[in-house]
C-alpha atoms as a PDB file:
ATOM      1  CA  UNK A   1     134.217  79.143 118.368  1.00  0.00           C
ATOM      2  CA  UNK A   2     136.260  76.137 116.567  1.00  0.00           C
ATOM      3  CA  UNK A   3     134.150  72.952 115.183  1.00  0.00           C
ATOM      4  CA  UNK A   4     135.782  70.053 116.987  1.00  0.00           C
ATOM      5  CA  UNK A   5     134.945  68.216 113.761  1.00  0.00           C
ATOM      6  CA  UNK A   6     137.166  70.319 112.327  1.00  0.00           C
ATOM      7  CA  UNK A   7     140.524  68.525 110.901  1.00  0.00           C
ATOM      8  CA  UNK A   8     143.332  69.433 113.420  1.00  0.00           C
ATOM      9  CA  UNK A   9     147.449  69.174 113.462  1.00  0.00           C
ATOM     10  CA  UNK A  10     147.295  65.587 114.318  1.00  0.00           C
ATOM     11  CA  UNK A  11     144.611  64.782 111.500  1.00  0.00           C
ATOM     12  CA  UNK A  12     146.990  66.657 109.346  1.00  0.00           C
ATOM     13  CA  UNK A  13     150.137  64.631 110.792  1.00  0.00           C
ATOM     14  CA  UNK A  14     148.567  61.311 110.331  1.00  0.00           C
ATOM     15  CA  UNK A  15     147.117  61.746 106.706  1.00  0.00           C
ATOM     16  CA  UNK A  16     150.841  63.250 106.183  1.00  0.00           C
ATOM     17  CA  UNK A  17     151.887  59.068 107.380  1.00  0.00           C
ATOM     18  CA  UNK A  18     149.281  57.662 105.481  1.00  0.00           C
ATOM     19  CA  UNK A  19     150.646  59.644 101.965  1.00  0.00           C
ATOM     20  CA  UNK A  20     153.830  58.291 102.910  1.00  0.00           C
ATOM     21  CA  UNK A  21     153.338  55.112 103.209  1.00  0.00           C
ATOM     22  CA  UNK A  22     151.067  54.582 100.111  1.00  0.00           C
ATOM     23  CA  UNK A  23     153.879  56.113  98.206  1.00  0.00           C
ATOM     24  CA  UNK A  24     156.807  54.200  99.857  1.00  0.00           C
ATOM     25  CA  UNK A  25     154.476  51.069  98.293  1.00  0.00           C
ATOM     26  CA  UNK A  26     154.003  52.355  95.296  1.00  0.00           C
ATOM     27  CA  UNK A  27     150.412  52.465  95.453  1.00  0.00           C
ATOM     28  CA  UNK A  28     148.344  55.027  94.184  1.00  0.00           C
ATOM     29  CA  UNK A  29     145.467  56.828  95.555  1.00  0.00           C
ATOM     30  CA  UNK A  30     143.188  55.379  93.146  1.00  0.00           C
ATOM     31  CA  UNK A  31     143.721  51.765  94.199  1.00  0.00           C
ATOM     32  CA  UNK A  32     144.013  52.918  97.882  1.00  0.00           C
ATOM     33  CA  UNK A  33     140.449  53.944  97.714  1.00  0.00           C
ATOM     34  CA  UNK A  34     139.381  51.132  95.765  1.00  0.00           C
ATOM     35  CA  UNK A  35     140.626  48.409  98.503  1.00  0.00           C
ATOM     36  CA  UNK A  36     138.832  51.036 100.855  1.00  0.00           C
ATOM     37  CA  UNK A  37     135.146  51.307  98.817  1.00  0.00           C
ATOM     38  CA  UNK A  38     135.977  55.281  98.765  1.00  0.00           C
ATOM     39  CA  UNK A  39     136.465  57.806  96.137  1.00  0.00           C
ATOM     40  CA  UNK A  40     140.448  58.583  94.990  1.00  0.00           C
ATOM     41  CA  UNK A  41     139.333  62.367  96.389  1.00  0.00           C
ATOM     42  CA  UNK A  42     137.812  61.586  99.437  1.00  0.00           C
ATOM     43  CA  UNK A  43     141.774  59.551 100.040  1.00  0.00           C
ATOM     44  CA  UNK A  44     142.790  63.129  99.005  1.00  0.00           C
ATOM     45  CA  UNK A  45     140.923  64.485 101.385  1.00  0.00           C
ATOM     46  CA  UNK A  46     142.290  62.526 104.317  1.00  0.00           C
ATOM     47  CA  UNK A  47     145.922  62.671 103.454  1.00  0.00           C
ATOM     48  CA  UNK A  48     145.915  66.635 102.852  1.00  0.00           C
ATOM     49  CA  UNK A  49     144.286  66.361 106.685  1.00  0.00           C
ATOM     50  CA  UNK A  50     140.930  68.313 104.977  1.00  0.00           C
ATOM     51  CA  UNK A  51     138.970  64.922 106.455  1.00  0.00           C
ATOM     52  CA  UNK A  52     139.284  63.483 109.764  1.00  0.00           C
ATOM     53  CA  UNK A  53     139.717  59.609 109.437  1.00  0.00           C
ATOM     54  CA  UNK A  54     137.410  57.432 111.664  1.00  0.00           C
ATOM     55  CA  UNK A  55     139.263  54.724 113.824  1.00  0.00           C
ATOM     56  CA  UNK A  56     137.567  52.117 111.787  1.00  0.00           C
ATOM     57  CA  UNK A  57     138.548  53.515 108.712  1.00  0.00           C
ATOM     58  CA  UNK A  58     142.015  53.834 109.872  1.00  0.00           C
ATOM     59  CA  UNK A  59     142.419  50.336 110.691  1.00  0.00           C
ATOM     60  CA  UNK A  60     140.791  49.535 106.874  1.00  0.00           C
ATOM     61  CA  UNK A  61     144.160  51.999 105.800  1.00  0.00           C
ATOM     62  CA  UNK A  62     146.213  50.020 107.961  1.00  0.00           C
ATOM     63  CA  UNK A  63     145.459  46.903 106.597  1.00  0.00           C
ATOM     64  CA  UNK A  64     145.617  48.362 103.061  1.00  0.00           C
ATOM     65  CA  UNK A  65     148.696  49.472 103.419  1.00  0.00           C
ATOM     66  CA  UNK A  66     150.599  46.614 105.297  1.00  0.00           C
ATOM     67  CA  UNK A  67     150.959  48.624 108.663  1.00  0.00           C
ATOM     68  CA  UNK A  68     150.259  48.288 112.241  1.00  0.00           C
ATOM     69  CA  UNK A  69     147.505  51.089 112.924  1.00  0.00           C
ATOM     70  CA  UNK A  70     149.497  52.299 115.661  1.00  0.00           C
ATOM     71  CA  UNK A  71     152.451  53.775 113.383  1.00  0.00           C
ATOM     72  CA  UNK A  72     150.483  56.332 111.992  1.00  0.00           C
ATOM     73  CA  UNK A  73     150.391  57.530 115.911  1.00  0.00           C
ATOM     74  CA  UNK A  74     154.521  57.433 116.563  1.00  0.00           C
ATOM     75  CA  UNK A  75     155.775  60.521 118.291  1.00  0.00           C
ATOM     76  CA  UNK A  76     152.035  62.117 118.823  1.00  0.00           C
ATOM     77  CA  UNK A  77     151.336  63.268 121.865  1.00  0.00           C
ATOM     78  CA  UNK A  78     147.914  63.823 123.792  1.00  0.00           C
ATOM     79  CA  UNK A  79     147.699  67.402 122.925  1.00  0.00           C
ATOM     80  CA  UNK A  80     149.053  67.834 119.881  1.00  0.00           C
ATOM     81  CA  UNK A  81     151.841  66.826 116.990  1.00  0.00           C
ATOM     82  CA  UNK A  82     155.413  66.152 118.971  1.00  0.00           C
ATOM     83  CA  UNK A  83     157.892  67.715 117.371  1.00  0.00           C
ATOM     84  CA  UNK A  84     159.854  64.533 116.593  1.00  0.00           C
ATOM     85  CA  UNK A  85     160.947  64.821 113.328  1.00  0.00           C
ATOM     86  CA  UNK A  86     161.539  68.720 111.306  1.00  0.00           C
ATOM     87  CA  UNK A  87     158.546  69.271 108.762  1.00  0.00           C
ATOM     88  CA  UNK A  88     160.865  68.965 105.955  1.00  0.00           C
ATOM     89  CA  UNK A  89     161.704  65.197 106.603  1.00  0.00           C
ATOM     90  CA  UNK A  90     157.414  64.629 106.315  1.00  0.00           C
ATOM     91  CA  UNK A  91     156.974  66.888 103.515  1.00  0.00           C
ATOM     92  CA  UNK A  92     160.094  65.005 101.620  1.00  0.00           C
ATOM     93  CA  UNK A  93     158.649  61.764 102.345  1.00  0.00           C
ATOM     94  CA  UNK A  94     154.935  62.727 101.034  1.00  0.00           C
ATOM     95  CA  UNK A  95     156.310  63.645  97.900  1.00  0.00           C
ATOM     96  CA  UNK A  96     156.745  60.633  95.359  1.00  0.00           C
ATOM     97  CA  UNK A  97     160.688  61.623  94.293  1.00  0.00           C
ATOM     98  CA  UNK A  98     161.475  61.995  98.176  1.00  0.00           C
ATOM     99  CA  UNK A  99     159.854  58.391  99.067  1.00  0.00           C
ATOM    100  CA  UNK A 100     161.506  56.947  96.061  1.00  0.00           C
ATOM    101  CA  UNK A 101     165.098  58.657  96.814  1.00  0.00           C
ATOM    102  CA  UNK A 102     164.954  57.191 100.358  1.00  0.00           C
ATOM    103  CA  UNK A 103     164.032  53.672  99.681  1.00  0.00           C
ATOM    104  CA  UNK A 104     166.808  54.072  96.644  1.00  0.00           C
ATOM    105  CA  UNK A 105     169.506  55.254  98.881  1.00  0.00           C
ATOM    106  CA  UNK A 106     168.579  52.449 101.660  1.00  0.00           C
ATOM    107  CA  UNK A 107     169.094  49.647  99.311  1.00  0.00           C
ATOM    108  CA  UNK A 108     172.771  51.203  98.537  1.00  0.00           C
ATOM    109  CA  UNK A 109     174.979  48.675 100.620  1.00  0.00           C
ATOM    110  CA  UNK A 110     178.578  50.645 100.495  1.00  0.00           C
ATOM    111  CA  UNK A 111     179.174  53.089 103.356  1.00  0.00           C
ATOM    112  CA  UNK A 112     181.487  54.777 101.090  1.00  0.00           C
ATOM    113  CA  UNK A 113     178.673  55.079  98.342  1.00  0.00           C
ATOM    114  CA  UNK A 114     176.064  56.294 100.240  1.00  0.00           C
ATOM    115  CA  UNK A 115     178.826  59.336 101.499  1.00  0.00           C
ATOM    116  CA  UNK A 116     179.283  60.080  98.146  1.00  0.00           C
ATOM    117  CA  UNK A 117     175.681  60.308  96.910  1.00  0.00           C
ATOM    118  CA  UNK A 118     175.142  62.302 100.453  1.00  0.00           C
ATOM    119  CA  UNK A 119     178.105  64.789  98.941  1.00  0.00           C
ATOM    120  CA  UNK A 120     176.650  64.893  95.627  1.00  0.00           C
ATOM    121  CA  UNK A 121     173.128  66.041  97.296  1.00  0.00           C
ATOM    122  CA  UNK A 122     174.706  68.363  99.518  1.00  0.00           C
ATOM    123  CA  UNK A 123     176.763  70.034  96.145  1.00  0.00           C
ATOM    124  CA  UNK A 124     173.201  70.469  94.593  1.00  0.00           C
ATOM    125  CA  UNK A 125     171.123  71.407  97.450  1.00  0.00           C
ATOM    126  CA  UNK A 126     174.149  74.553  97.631  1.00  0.00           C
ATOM    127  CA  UNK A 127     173.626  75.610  94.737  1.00  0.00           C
ATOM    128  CA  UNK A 128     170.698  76.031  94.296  1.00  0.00           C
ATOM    129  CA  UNK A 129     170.389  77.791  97.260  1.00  0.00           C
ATOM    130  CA  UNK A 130     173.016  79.837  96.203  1.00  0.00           C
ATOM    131  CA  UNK A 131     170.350  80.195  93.193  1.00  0.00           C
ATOM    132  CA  UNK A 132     167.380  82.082  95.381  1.00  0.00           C
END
């Protein structure tokens, strides 16, 4: 029998958002659970998904970060995580290099730049598969 306490997908998914978006700031967990009156581990806790996060608690992390509340619930559904976005885009963007990479390649205005830095990726990302 499971303990509905239990952290599910969707706890998982949103403390996958809220490690995203505390990185995309620049902020790290330490001051996260300062503004929050929490340890840095229990903010470990719920962005690995070990922890559920109460609605209250989640607003406090909204506000925190600079968020509406309601984007840490984009593409859920009712009974379960949708599928809206491959695992690799949520992974990339919970790691520190992959948030940093993104919000570097947004601010590069030049179509023609941003293909080439695309190519240059896509040359590495070969081989090193070619690598494995």
């Amino acid at each position: 029998m499971s303990d509905e306490r239990a952290a599910n997908a969707v706890d998982k998914k949103v403390g996958q958002r809220v490690r995203a978006r505390r990185l995309e700031i620049n902020m790290s967990q330490e001051r996260l659970a300062e503004l929050l009156g929490v340890t840095f581990q229990q903010v470990q806790k719920y962005e690995k998904g070990v922890n559920r996060i109460a609605v209250s608690r989640l607003l406090d992390i909204a506000n925190a970060l600079e968020i509406s509340a309601s984007r840490f619930f984009d593409g859920l559904e009712r009974r379960g995580v949708a599928e809206d976005a491959p695992d690799y885009v949520n992974d990339a963007l919970a790691t520190p290099e992959g948030a940093q990479l993104i919000a570097l390649y947004a601010g590069i205005k030049s179509p023609r730049v941003r293909r080439k830095v695309l190519d240059l990726v896509r040359a590495i990302a070969d081989e090193d598969g070619d690598k494995r």
